[in-house]
PDB file of N, CA and C in Angstrom:
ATOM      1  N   UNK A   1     -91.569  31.210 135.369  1.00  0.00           N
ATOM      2  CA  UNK A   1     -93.013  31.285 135.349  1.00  0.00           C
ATOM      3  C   UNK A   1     -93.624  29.882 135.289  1.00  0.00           C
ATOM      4  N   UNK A   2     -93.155  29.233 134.349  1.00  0.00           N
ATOM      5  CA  UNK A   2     -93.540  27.606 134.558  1.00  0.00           C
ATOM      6  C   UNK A   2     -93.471  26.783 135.791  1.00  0.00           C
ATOM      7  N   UNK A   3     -92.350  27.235 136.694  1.00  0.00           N
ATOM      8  CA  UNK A   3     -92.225  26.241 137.844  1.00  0.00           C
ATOM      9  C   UNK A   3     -93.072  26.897 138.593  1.00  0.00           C
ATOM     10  N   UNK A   4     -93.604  28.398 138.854  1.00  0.00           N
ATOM     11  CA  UNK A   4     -94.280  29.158 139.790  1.00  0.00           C
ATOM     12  C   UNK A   4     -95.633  28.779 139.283  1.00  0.00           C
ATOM     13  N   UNK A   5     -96.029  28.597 138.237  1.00  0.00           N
ATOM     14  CA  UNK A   5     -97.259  28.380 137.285  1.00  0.00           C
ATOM     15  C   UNK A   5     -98.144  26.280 138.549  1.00  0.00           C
ATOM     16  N   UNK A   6     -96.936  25.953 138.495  1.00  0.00           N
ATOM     17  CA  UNK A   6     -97.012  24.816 138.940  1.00  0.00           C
ATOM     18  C   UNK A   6     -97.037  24.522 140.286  1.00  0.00           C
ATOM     19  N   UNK A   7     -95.988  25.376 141.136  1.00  0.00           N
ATOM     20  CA  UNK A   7     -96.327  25.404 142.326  1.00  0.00           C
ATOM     21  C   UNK A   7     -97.418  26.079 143.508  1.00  0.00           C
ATOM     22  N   UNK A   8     -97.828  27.086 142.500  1.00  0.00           N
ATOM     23  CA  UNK A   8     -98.776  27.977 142.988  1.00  0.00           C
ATOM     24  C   UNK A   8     -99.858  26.977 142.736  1.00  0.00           C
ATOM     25  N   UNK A   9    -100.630  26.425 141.481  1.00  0.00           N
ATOM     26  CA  UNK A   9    -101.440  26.091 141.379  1.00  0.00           C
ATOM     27  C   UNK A   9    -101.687  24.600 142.299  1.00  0.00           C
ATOM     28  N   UNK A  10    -100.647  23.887 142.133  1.00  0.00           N
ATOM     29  CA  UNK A  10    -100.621  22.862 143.013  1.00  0.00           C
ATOM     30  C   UNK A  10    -101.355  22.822 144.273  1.00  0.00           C
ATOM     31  N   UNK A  11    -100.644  23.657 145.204  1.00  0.00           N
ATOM     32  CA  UNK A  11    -101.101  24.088 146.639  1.00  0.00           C
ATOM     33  C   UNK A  11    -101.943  24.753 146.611  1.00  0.00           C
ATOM     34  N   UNK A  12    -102.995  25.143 145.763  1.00  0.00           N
ATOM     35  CA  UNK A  12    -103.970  25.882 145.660  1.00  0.00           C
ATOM     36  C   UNK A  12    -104.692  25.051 145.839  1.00  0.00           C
ATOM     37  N   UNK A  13    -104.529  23.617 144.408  1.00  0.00           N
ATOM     38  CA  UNK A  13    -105.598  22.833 144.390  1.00  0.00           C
ATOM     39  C   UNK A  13    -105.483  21.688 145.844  1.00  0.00           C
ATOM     40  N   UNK A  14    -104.262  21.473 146.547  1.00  0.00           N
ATOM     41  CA  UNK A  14    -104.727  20.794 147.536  1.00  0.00           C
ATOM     42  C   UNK A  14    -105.271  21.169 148.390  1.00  0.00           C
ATOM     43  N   UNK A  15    -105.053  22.667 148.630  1.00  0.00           N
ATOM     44  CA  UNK A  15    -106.199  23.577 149.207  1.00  0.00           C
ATOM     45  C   UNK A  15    -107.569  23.006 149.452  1.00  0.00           C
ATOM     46  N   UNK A  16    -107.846  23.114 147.842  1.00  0.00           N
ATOM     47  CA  UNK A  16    -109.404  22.587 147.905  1.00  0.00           C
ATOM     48  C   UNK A  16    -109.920  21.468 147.858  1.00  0.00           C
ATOM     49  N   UNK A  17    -108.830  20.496 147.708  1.00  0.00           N
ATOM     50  CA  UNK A  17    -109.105  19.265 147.683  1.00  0.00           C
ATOM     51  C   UNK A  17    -108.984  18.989 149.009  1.00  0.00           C
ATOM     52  N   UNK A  18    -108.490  19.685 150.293  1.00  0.00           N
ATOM     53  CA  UNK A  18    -108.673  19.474 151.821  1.00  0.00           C
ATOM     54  C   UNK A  18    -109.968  19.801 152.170  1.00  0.00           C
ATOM     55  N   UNK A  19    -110.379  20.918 151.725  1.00  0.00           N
ATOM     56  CA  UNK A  19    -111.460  21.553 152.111  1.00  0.00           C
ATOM     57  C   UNK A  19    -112.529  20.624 151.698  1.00  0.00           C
ATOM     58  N   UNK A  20    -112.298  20.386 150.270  1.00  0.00           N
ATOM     59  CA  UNK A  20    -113.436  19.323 149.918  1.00  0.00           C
ATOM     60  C   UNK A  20    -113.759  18.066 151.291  1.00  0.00           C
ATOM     61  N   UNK A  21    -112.450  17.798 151.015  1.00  0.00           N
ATOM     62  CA  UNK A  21    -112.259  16.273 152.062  1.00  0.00           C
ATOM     63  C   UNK A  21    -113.167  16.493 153.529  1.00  0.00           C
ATOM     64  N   UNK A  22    -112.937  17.730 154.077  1.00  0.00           N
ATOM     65  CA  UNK A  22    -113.445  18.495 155.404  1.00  0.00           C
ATOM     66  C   UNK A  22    -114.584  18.337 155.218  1.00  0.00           C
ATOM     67  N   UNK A  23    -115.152  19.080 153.939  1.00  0.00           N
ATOM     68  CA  UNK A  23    -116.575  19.333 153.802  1.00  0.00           C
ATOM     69  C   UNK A  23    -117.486  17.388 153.757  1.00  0.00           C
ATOM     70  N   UNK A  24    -116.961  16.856 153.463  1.00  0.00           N
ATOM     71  CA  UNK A  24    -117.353  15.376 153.240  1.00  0.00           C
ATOM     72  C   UNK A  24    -116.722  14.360 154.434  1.00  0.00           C
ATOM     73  N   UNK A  25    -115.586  14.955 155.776  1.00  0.00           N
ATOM     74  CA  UNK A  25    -115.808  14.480 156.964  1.00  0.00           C
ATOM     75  C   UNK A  25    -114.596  13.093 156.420  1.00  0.00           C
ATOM     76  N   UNK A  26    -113.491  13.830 155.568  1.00  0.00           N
ATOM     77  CA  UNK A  26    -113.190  12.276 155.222  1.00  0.00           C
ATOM     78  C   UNK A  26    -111.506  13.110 154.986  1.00  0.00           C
ATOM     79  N   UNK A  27    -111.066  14.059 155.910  1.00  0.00           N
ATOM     80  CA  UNK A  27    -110.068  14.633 155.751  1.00  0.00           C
ATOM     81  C   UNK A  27    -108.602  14.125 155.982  1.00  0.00           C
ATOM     82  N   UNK A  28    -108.870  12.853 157.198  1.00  0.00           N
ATOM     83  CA  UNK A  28    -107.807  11.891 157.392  1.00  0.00           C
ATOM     84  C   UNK A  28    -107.459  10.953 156.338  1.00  0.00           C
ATOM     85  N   UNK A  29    -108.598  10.415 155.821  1.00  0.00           N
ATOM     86  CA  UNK A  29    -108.250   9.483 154.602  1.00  0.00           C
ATOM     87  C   UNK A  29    -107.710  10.362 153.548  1.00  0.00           C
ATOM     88  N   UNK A  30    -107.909  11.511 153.219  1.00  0.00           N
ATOM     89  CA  UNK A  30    -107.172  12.482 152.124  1.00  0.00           C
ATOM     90  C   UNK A  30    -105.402  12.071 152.279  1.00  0.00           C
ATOM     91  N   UNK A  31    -105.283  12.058 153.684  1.00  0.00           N
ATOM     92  CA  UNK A  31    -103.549  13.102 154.431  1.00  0.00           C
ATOM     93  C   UNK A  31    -103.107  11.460 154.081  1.00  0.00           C
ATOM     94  N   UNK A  32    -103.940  10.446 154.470  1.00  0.00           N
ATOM     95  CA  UNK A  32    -103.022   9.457 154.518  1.00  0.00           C
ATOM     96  C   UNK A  32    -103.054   8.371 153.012  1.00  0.00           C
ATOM     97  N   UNK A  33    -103.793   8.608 152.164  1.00  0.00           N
ATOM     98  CA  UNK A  33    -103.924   8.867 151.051  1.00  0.00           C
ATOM     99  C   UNK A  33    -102.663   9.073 149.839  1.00  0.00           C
ATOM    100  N   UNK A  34    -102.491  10.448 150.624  1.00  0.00           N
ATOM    101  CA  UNK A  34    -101.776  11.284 149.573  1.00  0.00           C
ATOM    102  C   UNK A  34    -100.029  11.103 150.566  1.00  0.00           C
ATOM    103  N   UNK A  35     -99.924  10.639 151.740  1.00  0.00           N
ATOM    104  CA  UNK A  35     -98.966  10.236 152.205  1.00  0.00           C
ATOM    105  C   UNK A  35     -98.299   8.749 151.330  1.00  0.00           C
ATOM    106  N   UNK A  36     -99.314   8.164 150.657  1.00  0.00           N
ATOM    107  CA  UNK A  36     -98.701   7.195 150.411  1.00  0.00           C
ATOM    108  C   UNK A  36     -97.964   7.481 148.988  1.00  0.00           C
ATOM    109  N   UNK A  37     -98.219   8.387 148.398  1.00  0.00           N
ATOM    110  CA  UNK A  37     -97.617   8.859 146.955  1.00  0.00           C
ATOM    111  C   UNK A  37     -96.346   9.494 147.016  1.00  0.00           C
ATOM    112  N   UNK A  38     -95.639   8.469 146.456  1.00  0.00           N
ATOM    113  CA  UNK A  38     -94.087   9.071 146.463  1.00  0.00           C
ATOM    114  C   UNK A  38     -93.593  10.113 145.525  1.00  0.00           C
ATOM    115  N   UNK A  39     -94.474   9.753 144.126  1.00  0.00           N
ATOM    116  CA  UNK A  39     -93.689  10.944 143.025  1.00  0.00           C
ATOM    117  C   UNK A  39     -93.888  12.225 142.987  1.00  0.00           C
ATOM    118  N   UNK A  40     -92.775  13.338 142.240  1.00  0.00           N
ATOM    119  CA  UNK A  40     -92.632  14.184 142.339  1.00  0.00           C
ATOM    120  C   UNK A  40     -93.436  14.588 140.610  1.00  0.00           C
ATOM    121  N   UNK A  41     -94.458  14.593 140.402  1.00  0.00           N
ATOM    122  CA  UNK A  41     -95.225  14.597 139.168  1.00  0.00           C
ATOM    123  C   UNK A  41     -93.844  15.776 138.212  1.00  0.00           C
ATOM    124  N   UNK A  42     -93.899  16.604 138.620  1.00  0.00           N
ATOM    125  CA  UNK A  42     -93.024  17.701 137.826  1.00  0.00           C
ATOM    126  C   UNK A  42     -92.012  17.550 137.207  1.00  0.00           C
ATOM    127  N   UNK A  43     -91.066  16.389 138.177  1.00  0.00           N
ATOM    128  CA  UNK A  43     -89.433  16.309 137.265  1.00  0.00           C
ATOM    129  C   UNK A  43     -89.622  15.089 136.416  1.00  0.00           C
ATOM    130  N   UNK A  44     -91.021  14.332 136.407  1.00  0.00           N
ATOM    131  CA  UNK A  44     -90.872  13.326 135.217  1.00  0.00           C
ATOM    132  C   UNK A  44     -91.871  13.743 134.269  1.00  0.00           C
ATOM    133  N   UNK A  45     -91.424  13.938 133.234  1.00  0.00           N
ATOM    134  CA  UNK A  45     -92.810  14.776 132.160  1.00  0.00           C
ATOM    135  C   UNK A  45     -92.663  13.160 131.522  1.00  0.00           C
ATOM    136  N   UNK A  46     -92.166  12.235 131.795  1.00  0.00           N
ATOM    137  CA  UNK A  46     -92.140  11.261 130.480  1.00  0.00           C
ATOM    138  C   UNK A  46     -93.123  10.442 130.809  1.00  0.00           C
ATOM    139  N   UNK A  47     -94.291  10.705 132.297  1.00  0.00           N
ATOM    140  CA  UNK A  47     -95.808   9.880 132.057  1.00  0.00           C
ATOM    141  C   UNK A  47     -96.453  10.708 131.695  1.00  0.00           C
ATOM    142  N   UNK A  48     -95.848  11.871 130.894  1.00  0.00           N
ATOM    143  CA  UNK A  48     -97.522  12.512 130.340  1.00  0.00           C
ATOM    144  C   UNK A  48     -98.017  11.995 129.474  1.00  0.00           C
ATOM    145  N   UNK A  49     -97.153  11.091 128.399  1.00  0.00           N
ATOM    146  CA  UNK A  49     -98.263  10.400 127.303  1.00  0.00           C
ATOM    147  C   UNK A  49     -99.281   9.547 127.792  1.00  0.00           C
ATOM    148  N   UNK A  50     -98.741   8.784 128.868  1.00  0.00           N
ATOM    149  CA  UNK A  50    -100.099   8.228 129.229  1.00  0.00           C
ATOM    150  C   UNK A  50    -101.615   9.338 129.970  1.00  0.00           C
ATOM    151  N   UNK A  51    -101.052  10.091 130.418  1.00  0.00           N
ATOM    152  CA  UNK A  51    -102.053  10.999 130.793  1.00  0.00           C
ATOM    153  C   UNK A  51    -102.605  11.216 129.409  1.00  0.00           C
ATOM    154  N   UNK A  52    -102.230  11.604 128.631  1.00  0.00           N
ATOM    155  CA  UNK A  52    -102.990  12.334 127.316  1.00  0.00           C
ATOM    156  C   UNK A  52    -103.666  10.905 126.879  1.00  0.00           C
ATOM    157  N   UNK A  53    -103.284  10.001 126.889  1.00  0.00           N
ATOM    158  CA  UNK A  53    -104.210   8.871 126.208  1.00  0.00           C
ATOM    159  C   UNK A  53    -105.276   8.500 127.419  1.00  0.00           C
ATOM    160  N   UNK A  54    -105.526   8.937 128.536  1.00  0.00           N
ATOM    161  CA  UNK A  54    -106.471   8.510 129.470  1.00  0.00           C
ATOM    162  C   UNK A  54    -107.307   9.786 129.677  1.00  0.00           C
ATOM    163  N   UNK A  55    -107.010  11.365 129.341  1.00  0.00           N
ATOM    164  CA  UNK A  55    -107.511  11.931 129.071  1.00  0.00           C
ATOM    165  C   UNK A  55    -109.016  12.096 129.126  1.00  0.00           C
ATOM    166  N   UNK A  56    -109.469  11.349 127.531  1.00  0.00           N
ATOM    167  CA  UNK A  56    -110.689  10.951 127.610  1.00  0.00           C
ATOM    168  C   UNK A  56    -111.364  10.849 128.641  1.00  0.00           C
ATOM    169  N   UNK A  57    -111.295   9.524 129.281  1.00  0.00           N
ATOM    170  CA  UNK A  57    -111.789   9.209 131.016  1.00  0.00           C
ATOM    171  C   UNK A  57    -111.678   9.951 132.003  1.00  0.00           C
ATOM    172  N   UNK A  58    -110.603  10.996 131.977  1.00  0.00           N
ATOM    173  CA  UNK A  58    -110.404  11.821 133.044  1.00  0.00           C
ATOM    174  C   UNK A  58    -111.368  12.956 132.770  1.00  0.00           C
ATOM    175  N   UNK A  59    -111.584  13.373 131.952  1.00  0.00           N
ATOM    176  CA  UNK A  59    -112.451  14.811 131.903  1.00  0.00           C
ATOM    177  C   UNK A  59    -113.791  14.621 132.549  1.00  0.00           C
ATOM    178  N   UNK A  60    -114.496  13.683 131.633  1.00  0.00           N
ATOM    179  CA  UNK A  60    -115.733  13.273 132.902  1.00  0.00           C
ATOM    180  C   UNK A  60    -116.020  13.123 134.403  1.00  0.00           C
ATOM    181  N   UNK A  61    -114.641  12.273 134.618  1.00  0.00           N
ATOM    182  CA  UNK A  61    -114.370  12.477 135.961  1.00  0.00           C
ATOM    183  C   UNK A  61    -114.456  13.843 136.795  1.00  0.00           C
ATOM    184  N   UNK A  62    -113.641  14.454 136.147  1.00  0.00           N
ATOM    185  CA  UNK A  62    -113.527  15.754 136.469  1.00  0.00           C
ATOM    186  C   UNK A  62    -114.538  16.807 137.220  1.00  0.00           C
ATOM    187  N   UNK A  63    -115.229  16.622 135.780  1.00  0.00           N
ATOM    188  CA  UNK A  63    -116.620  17.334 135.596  1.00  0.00           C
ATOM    189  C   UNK A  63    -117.686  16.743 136.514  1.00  0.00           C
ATOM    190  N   UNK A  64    -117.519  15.539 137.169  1.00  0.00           N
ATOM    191  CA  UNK A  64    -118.208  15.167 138.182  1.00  0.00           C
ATOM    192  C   UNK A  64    -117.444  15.778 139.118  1.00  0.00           C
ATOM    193  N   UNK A  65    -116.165  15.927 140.083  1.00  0.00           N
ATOM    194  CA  UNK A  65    -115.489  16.982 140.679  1.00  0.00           C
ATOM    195  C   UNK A  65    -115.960  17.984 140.752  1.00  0.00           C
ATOM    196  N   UNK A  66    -116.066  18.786 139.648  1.00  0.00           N
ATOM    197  CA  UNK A  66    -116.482  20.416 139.669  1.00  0.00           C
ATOM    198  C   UNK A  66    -118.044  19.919 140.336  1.00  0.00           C
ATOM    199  N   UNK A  67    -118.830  19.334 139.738  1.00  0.00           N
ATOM    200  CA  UNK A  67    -119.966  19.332 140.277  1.00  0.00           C
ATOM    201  C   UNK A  67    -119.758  19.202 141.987  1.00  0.00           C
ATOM    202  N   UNK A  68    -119.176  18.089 142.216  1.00  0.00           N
ATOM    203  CA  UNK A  68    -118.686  17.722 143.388  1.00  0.00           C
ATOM    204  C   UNK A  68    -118.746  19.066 144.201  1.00  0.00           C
ATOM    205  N   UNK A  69    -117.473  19.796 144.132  1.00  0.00           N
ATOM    206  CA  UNK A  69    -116.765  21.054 144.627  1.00  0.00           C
ATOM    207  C   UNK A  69    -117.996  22.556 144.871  1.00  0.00           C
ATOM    208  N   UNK A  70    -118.797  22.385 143.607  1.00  0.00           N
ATOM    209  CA  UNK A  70    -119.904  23.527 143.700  1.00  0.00           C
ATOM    210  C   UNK A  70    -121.228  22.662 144.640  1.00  0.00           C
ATOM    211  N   UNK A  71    -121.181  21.835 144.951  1.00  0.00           N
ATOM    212  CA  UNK A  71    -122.532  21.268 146.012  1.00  0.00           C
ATOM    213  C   UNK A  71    -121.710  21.564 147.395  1.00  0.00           C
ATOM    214  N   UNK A  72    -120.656  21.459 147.626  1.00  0.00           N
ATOM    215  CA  UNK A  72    -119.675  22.026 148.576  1.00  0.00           C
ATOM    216  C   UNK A  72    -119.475  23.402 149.079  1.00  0.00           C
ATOM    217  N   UNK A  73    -120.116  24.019 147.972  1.00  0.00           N
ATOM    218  CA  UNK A  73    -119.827  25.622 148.140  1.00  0.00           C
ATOM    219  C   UNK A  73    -118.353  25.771 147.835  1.00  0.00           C
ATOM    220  N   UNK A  74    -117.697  24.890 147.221  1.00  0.00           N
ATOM    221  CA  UNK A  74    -116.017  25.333 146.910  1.00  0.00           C
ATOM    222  C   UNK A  74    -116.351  25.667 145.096  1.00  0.00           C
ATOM    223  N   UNK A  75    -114.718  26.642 145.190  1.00  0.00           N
ATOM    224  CA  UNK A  75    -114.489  26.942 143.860  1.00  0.00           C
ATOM    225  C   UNK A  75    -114.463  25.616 143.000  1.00  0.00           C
ATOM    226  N   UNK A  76    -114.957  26.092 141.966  1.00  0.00           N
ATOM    227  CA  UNK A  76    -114.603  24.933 140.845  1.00  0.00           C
ATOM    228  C   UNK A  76    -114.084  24.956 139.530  1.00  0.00           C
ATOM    229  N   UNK A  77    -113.478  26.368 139.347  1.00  0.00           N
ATOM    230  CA  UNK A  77    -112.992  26.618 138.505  1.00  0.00           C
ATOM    231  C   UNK A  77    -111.579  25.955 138.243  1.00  0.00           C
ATOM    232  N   UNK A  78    -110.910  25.441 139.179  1.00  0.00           N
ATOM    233  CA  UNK A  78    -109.234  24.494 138.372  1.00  0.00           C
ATOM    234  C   UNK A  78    -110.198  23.379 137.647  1.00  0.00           C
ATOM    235  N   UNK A  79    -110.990  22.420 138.370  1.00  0.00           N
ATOM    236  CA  UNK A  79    -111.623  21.409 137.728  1.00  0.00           C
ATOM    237  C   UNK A  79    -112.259  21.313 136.715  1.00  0.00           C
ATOM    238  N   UNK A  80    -112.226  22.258 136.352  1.00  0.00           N
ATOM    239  CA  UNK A  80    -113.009  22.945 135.054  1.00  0.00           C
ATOM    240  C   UNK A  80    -112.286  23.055 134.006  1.00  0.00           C
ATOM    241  N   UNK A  81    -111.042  24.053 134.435  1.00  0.00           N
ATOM    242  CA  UNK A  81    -110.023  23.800 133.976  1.00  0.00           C
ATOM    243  C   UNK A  81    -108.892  22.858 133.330  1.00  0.00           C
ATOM    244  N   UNK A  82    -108.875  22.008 134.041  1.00  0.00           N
ATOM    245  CA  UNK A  82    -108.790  20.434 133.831  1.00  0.00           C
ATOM    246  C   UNK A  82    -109.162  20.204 132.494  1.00  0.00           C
ATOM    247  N   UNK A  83    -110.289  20.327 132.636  1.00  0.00           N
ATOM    248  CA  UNK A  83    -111.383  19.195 131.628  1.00  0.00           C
ATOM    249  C   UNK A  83    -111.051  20.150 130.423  1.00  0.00           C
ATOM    250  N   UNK A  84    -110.605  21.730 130.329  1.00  0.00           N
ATOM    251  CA  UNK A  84    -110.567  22.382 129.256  1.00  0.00           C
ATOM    252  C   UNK A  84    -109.050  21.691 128.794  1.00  0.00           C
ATOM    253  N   UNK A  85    -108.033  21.502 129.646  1.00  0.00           N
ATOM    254  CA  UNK A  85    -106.988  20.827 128.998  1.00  0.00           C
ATOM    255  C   UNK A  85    -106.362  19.392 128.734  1.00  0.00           C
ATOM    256  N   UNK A  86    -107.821  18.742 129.171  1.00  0.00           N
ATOM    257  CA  UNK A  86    -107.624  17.352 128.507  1.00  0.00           C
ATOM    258  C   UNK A  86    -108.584  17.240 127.141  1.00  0.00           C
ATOM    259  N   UNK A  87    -109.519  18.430 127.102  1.00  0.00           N
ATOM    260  CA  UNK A  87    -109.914  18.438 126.130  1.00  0.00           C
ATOM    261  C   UNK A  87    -109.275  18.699 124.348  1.00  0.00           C
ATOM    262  N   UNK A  88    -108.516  19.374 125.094  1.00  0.00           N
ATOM    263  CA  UNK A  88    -107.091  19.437 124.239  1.00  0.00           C
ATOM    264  C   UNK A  88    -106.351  17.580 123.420  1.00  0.00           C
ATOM    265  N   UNK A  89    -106.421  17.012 124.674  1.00  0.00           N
ATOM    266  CA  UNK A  89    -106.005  15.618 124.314  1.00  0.00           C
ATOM    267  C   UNK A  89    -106.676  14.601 123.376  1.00  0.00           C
ATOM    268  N   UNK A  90    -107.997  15.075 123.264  1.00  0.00           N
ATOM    269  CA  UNK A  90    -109.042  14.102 123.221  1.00  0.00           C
ATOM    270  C   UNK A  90    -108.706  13.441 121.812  1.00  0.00           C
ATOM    271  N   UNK A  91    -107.481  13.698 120.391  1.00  0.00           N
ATOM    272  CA  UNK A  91    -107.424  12.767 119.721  1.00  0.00           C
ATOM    273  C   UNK A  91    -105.976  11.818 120.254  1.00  0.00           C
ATOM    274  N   UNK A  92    -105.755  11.785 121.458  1.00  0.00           N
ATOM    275  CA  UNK A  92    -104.830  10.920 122.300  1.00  0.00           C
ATOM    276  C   UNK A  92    -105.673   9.752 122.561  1.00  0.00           C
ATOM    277  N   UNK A  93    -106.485   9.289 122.381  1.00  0.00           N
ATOM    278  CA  UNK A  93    -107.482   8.297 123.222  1.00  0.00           C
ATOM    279  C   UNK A  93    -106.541   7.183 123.271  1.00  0.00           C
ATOM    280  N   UNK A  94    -106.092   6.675 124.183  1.00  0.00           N
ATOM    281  CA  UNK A  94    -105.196   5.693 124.067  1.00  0.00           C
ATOM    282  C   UNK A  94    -104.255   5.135 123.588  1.00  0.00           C
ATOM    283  N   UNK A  95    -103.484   6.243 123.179  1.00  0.00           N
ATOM    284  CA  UNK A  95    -102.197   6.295 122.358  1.00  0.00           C
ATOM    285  C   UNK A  95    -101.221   6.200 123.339  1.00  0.00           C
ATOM    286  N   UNK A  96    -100.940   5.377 123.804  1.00  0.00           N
ATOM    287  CA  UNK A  96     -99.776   5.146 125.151  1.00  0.00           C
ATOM    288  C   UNK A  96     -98.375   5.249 124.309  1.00  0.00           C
ATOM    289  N   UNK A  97     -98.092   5.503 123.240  1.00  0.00           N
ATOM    290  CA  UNK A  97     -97.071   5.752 123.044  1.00  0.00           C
ATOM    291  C   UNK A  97     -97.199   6.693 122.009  1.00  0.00           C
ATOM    292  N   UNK A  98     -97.064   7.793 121.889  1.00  0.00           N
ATOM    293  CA  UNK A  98     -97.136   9.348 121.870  1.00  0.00           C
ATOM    294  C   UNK A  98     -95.383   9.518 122.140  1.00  0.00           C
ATOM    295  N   UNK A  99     -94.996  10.118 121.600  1.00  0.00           N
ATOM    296  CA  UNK A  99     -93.443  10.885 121.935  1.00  0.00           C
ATOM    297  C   UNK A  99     -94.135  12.082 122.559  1.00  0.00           C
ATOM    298  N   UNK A 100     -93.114  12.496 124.340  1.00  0.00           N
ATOM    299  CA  UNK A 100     -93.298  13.322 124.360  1.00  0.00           C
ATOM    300  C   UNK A 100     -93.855  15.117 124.176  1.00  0.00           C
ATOM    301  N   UNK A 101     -93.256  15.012 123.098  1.00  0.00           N
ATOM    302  CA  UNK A 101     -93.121  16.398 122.120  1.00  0.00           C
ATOM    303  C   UNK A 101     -94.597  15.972 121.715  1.00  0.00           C
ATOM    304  N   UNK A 102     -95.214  15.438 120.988  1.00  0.00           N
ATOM    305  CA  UNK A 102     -96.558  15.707 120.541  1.00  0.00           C
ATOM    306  C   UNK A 102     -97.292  15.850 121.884  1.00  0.00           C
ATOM    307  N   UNK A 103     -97.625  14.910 122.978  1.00  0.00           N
ATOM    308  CA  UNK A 103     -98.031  15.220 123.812  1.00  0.00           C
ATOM    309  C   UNK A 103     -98.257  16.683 124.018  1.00  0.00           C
ATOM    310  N   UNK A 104     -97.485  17.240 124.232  1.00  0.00           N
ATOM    311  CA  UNK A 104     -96.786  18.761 125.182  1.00  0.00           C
ATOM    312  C   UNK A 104     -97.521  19.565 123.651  1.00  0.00           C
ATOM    313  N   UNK A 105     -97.109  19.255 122.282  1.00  0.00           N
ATOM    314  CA  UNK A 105     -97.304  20.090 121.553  1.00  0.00           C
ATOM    315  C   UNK A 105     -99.020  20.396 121.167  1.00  0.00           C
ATOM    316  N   UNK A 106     -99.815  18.930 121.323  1.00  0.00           N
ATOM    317  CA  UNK A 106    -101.584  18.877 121.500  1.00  0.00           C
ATOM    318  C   UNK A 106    -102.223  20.311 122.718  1.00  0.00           C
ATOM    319  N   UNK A 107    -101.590  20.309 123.703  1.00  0.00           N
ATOM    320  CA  UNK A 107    -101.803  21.491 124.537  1.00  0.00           C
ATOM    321  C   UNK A 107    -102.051  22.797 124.012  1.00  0.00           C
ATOM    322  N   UNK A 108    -100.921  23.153 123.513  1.00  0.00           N
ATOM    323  CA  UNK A 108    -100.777  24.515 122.204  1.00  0.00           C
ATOM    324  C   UNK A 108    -101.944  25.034 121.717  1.00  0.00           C
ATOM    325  N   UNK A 109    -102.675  26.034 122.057  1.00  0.00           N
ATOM    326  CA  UNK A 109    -103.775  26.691 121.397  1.00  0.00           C
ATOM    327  C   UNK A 109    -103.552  26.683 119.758  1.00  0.00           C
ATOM    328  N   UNK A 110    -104.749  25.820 118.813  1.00  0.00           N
ATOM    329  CA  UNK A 110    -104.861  26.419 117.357  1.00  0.00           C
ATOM    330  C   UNK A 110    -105.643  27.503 117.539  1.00  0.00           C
ATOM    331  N   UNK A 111    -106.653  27.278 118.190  1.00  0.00           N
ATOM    332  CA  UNK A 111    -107.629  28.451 118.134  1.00  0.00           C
ATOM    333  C   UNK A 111    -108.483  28.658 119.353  1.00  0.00           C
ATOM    334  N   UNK A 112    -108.528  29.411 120.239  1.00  0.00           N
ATOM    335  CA  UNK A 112    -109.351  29.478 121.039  1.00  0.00           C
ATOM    336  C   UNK A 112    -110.582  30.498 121.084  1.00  0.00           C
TER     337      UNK A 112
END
């Protein structure tokens, strides 16, 4: 369920991140873009601490995205999404060195 959790959603979101690109006339710079990225995000979990300490910065971002995506007429619910699970991070603020395990364990619903 985790690897399907990941691959489904993945290709979903480049989905819309093409469509976005289409809708804004800038669909070649997307392909060649994302041609230049070699990693396989999934088999290295050991940059997620830095994700959780940049967090912060990323959610805003985000949330400009979703805005982005709904002036588009696209879904915006992953981007949304997003921002609900870096919100999770937000006492990471720049903790670049985080062990793993807390990282992964900040995610964990206390209470929703």
């Amino acid at each position: 369920m985790a690897f399907a959790s990941y691959q489904k959603a993945a290709r979903t979101l480049a989905g819309v991140a093409h469509a976005l690109a289409d809708a804004h006339g800038v669909g070649n710079e997307l392909t060649a873009e994302a041609q230049t990225m070699a990693s396989n995000i999934l088999s290295d979990p050991g940059y997620l601490p830095s994700v959780a300490a940049r967090a912060w910065r990323w959610a805003p971002e985000m949330e400009d995205i979703a805005e982005t995506l709904r002036a588009a007429g696209l879904p915006a619910d992953m981007a949304e999404a997003a921002v609900a699970v870096m919100s999770r991070w937000e006492g990471d603020k720049d903790q670049y060195d985080l062990e793993l395990t807390d990282v992964l364990s900040h995610l964990r619903s206390q209470s929703d």
